[in-house]
PDB file of N, CA and C in Angstrom:
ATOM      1  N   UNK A   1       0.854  -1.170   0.000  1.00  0.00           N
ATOM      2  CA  UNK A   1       0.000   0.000   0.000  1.00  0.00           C
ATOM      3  C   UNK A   1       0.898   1.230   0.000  1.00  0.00           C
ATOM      4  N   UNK A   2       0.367   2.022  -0.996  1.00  0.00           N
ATOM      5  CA  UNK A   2       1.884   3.550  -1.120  1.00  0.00           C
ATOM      6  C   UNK A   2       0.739   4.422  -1.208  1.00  0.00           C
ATOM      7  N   UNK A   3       1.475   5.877  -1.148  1.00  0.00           N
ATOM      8  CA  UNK A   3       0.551   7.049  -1.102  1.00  0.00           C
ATOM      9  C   UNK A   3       0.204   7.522  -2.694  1.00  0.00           C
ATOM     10  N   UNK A   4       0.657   6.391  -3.411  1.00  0.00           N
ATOM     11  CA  UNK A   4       1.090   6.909  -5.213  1.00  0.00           C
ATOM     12  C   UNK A   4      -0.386   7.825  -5.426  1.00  0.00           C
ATOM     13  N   UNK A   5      -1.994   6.781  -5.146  1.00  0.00           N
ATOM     14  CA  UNK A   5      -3.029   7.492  -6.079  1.00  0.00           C
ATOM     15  C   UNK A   5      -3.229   9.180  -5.358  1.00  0.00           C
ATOM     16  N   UNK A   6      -2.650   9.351  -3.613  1.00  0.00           N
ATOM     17  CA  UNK A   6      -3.128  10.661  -3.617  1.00  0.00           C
ATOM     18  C   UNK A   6      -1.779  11.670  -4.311  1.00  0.00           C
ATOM     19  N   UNK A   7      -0.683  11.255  -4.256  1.00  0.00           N
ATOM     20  CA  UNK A   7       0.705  11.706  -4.584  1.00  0.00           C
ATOM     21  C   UNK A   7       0.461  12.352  -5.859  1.00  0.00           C
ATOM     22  N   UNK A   8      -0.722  11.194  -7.046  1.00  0.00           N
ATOM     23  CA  UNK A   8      -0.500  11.429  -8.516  1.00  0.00           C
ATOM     24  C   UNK A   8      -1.717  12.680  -8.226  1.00  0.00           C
ATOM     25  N   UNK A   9      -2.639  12.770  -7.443  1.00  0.00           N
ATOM     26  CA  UNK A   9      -3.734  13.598  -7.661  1.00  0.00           C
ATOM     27  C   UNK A   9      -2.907  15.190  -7.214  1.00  0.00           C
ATOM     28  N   UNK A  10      -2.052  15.427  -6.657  1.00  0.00           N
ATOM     29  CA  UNK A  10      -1.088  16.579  -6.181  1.00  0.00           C
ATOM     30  C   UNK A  10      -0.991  17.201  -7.510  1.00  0.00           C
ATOM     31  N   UNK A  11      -0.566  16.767  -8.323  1.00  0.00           N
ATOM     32  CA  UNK A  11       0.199  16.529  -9.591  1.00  0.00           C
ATOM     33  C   UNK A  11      -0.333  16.496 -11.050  1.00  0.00           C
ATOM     34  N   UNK A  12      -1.904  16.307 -10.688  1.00  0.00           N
ATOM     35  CA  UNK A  12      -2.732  16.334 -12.100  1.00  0.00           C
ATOM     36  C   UNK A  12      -3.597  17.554 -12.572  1.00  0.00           C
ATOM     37  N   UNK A  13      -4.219  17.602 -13.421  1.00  0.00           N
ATOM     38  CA  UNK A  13      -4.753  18.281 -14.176  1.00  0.00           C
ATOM     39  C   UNK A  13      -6.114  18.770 -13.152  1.00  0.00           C
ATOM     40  N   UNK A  14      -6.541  19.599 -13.110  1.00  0.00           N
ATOM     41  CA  UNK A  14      -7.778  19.722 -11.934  1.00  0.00           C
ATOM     42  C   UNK A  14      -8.877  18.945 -12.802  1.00  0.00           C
ATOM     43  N   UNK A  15      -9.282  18.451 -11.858  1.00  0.00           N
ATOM     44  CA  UNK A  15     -10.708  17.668 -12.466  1.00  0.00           C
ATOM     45  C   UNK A  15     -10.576  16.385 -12.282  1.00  0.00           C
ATOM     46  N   UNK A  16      -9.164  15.648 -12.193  1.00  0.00           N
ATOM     47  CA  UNK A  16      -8.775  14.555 -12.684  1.00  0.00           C
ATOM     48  C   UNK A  16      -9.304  13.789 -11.268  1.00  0.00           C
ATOM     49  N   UNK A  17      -8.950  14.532  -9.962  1.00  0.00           N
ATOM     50  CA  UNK A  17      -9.789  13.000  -9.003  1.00  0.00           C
ATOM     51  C   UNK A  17     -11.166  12.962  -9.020  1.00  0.00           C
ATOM     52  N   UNK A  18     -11.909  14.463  -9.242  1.00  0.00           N
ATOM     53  CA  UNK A  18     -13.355  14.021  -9.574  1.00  0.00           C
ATOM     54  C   UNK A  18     -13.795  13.174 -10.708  1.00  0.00           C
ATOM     55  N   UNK A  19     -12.903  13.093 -11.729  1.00  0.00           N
ATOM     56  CA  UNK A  19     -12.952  12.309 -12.869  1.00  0.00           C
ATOM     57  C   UNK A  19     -12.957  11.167 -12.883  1.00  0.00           C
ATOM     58  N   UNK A  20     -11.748  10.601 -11.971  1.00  0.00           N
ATOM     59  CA  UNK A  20     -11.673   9.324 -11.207  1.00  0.00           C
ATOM     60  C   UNK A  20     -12.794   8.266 -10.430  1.00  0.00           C
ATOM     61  N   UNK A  21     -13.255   9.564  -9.433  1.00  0.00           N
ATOM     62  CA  UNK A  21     -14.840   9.263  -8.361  1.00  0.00           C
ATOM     63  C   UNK A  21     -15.624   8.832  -9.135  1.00  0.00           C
ATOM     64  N   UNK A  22     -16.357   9.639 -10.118  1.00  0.00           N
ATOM     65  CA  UNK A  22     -17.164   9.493 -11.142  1.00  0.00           C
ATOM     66  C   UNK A  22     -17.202   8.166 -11.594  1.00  0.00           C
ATOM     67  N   UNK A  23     -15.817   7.989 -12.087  1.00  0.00           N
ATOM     68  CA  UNK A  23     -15.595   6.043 -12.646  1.00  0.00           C
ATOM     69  C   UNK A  23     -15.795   5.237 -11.900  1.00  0.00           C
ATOM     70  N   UNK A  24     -15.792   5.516 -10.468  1.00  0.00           N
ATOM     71  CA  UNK A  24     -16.159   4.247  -9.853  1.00  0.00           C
ATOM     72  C   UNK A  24     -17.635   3.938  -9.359  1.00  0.00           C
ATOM     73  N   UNK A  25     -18.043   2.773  -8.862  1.00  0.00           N
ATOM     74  CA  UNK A  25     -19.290   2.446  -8.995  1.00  0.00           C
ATOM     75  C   UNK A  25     -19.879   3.206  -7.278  1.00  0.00           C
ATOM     76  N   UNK A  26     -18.884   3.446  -6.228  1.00  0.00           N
ATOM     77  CA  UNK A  26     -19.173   4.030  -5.345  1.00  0.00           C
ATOM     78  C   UNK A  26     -19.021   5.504  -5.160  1.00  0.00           C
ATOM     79  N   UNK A  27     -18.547   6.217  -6.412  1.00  0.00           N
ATOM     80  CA  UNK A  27     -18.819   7.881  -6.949  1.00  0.00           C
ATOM     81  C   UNK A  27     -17.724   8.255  -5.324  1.00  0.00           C
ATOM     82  N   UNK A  28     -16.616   7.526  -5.369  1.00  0.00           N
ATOM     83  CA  UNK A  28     -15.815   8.414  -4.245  1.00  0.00           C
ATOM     84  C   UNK A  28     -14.319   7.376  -4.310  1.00  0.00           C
ATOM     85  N   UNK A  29     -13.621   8.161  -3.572  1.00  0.00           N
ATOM     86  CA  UNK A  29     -11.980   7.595  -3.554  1.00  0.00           C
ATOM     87  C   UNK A  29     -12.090   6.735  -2.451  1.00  0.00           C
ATOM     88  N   UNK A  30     -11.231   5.131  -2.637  1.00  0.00           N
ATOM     89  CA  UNK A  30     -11.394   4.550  -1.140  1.00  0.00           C
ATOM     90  C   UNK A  30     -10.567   5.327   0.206  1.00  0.00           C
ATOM     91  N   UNK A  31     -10.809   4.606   1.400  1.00  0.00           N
ATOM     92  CA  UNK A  31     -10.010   5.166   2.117  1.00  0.00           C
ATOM     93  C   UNK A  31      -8.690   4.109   2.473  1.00  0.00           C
ATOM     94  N   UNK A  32      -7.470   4.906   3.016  1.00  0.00           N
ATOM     95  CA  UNK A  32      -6.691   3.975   3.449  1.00  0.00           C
ATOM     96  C   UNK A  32      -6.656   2.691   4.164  1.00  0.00           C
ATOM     97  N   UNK A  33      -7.986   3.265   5.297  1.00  0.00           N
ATOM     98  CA  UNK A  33      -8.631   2.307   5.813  1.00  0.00           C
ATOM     99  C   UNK A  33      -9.325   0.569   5.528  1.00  0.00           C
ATOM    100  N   UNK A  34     -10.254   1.129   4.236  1.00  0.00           N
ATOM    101  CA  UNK A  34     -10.624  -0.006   3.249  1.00  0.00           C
ATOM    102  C   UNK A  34      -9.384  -0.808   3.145  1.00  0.00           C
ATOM    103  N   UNK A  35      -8.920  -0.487   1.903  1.00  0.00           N
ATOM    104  CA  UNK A  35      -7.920  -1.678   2.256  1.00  0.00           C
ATOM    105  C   UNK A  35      -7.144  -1.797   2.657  1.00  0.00           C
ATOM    106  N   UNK A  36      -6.912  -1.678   3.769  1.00  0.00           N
ATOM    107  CA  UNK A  36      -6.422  -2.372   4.957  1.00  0.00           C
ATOM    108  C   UNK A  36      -7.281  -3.408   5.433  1.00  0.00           C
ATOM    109  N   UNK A  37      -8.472  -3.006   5.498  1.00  0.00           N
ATOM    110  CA  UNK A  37      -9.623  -3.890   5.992  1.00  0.00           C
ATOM    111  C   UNK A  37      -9.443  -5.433   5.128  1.00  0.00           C
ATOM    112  N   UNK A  38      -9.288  -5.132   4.117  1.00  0.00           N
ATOM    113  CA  UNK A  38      -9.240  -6.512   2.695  1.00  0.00           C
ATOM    114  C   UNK A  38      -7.766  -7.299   3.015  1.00  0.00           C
ATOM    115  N   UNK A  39      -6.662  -6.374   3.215  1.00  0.00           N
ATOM    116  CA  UNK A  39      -5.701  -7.052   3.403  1.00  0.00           C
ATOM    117  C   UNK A  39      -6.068  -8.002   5.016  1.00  0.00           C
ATOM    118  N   UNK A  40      -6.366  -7.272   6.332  1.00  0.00           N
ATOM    119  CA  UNK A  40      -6.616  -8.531   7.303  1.00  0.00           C
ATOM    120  C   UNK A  40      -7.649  -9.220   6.897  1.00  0.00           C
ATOM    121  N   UNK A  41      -8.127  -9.164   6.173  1.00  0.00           N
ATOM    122  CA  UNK A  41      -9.471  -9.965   5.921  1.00  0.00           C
ATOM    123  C   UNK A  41      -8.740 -11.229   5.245  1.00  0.00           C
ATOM    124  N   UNK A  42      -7.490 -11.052   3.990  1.00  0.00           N
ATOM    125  CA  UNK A  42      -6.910 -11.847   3.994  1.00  0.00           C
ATOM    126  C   UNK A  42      -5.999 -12.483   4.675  1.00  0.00           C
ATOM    127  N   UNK A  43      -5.357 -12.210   5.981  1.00  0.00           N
ATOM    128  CA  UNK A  43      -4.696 -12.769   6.741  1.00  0.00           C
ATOM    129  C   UNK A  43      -5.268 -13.638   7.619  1.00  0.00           C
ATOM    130  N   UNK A  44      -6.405 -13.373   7.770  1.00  0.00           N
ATOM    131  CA  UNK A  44      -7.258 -13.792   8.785  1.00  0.00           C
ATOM    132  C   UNK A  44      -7.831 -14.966   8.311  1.00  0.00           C
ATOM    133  N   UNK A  45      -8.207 -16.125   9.539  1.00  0.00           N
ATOM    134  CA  UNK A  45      -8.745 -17.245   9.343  1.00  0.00           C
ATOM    135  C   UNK A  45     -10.044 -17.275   8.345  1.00  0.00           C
ATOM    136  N   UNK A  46     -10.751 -16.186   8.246  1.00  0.00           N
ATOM    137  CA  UNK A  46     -11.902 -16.006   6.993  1.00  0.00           C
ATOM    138  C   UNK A  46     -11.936 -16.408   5.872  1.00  0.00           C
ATOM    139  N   UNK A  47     -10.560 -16.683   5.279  1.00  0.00           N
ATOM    140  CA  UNK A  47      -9.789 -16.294   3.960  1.00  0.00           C
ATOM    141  C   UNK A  47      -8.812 -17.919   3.655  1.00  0.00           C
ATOM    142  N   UNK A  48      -8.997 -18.927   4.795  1.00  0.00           N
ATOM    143  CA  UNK A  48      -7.722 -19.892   4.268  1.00  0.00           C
ATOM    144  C   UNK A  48      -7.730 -20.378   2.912  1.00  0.00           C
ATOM    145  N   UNK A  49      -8.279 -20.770   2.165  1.00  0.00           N
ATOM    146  CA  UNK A  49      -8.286 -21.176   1.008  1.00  0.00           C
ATOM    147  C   UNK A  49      -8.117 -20.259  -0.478  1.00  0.00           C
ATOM    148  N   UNK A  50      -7.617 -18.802   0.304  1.00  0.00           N
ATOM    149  CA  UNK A  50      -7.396 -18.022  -0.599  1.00  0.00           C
ATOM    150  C   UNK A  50      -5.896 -18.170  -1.296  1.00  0.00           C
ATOM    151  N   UNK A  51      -5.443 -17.881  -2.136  1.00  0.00           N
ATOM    152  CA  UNK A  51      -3.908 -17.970  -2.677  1.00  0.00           C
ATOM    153  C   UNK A  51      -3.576 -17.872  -4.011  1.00  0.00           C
ATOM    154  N   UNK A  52      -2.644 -17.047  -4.438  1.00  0.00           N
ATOM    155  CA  UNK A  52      -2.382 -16.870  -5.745  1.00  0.00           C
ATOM    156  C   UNK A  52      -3.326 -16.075  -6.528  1.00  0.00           C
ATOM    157  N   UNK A  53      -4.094 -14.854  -5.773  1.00  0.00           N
ATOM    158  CA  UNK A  53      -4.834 -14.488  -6.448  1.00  0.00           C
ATOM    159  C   UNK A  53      -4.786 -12.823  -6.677  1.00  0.00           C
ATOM    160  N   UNK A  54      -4.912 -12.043  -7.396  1.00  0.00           N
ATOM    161  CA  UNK A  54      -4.856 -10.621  -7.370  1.00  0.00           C
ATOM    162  C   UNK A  54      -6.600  -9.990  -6.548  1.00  0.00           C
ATOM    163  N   UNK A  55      -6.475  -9.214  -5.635  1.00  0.00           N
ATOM    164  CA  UNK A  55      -8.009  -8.539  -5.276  1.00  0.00           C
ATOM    165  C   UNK A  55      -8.005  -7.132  -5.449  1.00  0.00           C
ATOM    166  N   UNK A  56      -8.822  -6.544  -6.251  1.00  0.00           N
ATOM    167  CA  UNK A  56      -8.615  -5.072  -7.118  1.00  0.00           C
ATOM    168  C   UNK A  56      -9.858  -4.265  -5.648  1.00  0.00           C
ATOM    169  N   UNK A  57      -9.163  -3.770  -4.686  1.00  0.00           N
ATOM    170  CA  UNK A  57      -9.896  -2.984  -4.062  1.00  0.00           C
ATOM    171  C   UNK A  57      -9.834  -1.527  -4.346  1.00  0.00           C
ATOM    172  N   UNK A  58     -11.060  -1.769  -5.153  1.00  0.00           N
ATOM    173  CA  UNK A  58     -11.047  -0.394  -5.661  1.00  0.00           C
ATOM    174  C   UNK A  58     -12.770   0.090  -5.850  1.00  0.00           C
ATOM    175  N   UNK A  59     -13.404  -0.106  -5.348  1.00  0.00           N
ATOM    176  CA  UNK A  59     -14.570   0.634  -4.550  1.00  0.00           C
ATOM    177  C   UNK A  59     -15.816  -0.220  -6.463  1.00  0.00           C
ATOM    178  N   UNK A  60     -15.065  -0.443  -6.990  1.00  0.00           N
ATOM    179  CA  UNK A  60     -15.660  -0.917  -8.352  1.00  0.00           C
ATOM    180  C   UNK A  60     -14.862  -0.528  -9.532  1.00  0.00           C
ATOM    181  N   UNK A  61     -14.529   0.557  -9.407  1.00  0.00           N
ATOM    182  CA  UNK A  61     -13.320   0.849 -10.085  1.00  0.00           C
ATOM    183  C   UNK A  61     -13.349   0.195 -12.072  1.00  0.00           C
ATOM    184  N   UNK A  62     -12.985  -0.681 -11.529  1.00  0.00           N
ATOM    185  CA  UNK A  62     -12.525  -1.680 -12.232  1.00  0.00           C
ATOM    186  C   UNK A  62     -13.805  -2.612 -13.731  1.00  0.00           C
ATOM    187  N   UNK A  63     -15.094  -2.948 -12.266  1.00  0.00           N
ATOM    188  CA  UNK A  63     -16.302  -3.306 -13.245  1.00  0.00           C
ATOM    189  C   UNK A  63     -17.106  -2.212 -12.983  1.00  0.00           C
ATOM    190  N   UNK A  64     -16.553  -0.743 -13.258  1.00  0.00           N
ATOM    191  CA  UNK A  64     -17.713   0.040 -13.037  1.00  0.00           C
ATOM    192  C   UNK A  64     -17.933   0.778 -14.427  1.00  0.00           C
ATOM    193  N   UNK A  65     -18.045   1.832 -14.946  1.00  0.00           N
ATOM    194  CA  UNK A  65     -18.897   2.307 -15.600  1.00  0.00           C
ATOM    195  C   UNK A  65     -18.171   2.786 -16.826  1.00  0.00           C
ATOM    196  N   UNK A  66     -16.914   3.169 -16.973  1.00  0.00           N
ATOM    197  CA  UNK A  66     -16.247   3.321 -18.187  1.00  0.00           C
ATOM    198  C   UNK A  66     -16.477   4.708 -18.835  1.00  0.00           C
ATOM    199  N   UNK A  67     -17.038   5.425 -18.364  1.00  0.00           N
ATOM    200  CA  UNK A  67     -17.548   6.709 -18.579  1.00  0.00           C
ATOM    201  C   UNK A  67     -18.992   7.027 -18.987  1.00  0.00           C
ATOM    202  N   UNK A  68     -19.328   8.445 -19.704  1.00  0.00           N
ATOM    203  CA  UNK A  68     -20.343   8.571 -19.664  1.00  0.00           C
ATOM    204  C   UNK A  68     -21.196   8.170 -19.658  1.00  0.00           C
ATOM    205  N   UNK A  69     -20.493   7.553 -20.867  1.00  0.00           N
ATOM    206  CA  UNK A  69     -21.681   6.957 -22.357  1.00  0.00           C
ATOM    207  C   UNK A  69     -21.865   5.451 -21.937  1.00  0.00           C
ATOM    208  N   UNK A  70     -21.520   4.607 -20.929  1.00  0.00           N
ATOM    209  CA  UNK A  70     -22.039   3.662 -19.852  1.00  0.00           C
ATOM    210  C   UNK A  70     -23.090   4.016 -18.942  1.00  0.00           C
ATOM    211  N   UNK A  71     -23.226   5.145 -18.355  1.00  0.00           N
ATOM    212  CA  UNK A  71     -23.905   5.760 -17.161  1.00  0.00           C
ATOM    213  C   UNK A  71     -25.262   5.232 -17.429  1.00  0.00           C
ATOM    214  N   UNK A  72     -25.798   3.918 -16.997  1.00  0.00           N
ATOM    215  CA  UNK A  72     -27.356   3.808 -17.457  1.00  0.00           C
ATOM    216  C   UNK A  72     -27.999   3.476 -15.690  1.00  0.00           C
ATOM    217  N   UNK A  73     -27.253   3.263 -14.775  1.00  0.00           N
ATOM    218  CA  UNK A  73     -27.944   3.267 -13.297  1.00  0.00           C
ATOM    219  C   UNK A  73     -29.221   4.242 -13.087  1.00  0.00           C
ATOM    220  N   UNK A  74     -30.241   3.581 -12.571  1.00  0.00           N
ATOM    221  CA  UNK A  74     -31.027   4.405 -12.050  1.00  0.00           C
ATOM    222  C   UNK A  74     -30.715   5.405 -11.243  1.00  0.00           C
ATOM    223  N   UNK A  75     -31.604   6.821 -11.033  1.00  0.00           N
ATOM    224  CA  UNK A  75     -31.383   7.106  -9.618  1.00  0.00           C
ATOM    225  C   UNK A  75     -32.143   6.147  -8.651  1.00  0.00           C
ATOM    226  N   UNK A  76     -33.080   5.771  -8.728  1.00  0.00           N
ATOM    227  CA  UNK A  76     -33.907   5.192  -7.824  1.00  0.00           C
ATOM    228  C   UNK A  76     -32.720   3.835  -7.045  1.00  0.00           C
ATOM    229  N   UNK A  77     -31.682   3.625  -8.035  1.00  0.00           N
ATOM    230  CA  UNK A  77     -31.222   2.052  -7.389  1.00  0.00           C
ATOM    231  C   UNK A  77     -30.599   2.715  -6.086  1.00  0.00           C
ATOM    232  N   UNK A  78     -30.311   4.225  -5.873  1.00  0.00           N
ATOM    233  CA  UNK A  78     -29.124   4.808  -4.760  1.00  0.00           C
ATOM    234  C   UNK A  78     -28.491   5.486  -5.132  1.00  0.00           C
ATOM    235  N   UNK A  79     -27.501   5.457  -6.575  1.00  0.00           N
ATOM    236  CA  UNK A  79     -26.944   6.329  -7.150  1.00  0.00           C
ATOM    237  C   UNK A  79     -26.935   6.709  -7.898  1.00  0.00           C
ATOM    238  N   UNK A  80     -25.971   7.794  -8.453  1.00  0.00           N
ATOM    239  CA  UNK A  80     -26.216   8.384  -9.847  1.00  0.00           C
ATOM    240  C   UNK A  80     -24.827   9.111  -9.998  1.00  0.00           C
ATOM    241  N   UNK A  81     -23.841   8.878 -10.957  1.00  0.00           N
ATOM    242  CA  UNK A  81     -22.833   9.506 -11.423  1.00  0.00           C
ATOM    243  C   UNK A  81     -22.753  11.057 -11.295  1.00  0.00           C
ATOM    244  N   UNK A  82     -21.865  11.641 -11.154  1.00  0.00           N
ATOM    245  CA  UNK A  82     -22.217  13.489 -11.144  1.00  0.00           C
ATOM    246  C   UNK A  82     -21.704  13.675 -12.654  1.00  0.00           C
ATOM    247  N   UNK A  83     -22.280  14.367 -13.465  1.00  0.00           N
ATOM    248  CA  UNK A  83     -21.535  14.683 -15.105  1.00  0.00           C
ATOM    249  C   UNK A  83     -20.505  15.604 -14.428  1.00  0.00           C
ATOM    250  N   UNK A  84     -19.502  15.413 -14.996  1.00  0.00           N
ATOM    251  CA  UNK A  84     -18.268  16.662 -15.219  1.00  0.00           C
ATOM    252  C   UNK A  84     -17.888  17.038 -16.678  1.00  0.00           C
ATOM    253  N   UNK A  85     -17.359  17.763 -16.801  1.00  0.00           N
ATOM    254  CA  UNK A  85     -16.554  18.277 -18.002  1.00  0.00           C
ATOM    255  C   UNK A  85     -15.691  17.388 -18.522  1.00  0.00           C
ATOM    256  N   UNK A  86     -14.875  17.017 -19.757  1.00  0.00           N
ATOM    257  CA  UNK A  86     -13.842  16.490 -19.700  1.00  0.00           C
ATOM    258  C   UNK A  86     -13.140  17.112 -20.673  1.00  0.00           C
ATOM    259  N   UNK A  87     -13.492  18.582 -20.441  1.00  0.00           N
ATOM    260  CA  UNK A  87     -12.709  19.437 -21.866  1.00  0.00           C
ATOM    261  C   UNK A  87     -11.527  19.361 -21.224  1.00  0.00           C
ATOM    262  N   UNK A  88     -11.013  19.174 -20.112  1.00  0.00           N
ATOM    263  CA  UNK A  88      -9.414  19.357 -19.454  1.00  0.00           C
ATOM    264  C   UNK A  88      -8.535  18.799 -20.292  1.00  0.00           C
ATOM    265  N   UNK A  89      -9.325  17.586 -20.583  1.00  0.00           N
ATOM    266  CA  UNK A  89      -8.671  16.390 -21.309  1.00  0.00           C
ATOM    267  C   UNK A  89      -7.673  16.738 -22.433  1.00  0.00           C
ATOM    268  N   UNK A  90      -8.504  17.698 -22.948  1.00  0.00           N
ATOM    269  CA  UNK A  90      -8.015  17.978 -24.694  1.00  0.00           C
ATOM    270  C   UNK A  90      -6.859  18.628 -24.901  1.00  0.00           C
TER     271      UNK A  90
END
């Protein structure tokens, strides 16, 4: 665990960690806390049959939404993406 994702947000383009939030399926940055939580979760007797495996704690990150033009969640399910700009980009 390193400080790299808040280190790179010091360092980026403004917009870029709300840009980030947005992509994930929980519309926010994890905390240090979280995983930590995943890592004892794997140390811990909960977990023996775990091994050799990669775990992407990343709030969804990963199977979440891909940008806009994905965004089909209800509001009604709980959430709803915030639109931003992405003229930064260009």
């Amino acid at each position: 665990m390193t400080p790299m994702m808040v280190d790179s947000f010091e360092n980026s383009a403004p917009g870029m960690r709300q840009l980030m939030e947005n992509y994930s399926l929980m519309v926010r940055m994890g905390e240090p806390e979280e995983v930590a939580d995943a890592v004892l979760w794997l140390k811990s007797r909960a977990s023996p049959y775990i091994n050799g495996t990669s775990f992407a704690v990343d709030g969804g990150h990963l199977a979440g939404t891909h940008g806009p033009a994905k965004w089909t969640c209800s509001v009604s399910a709980g959430w709803a993406p915030k639109p931003i700009s992405m003229a930064f980009l260009a």
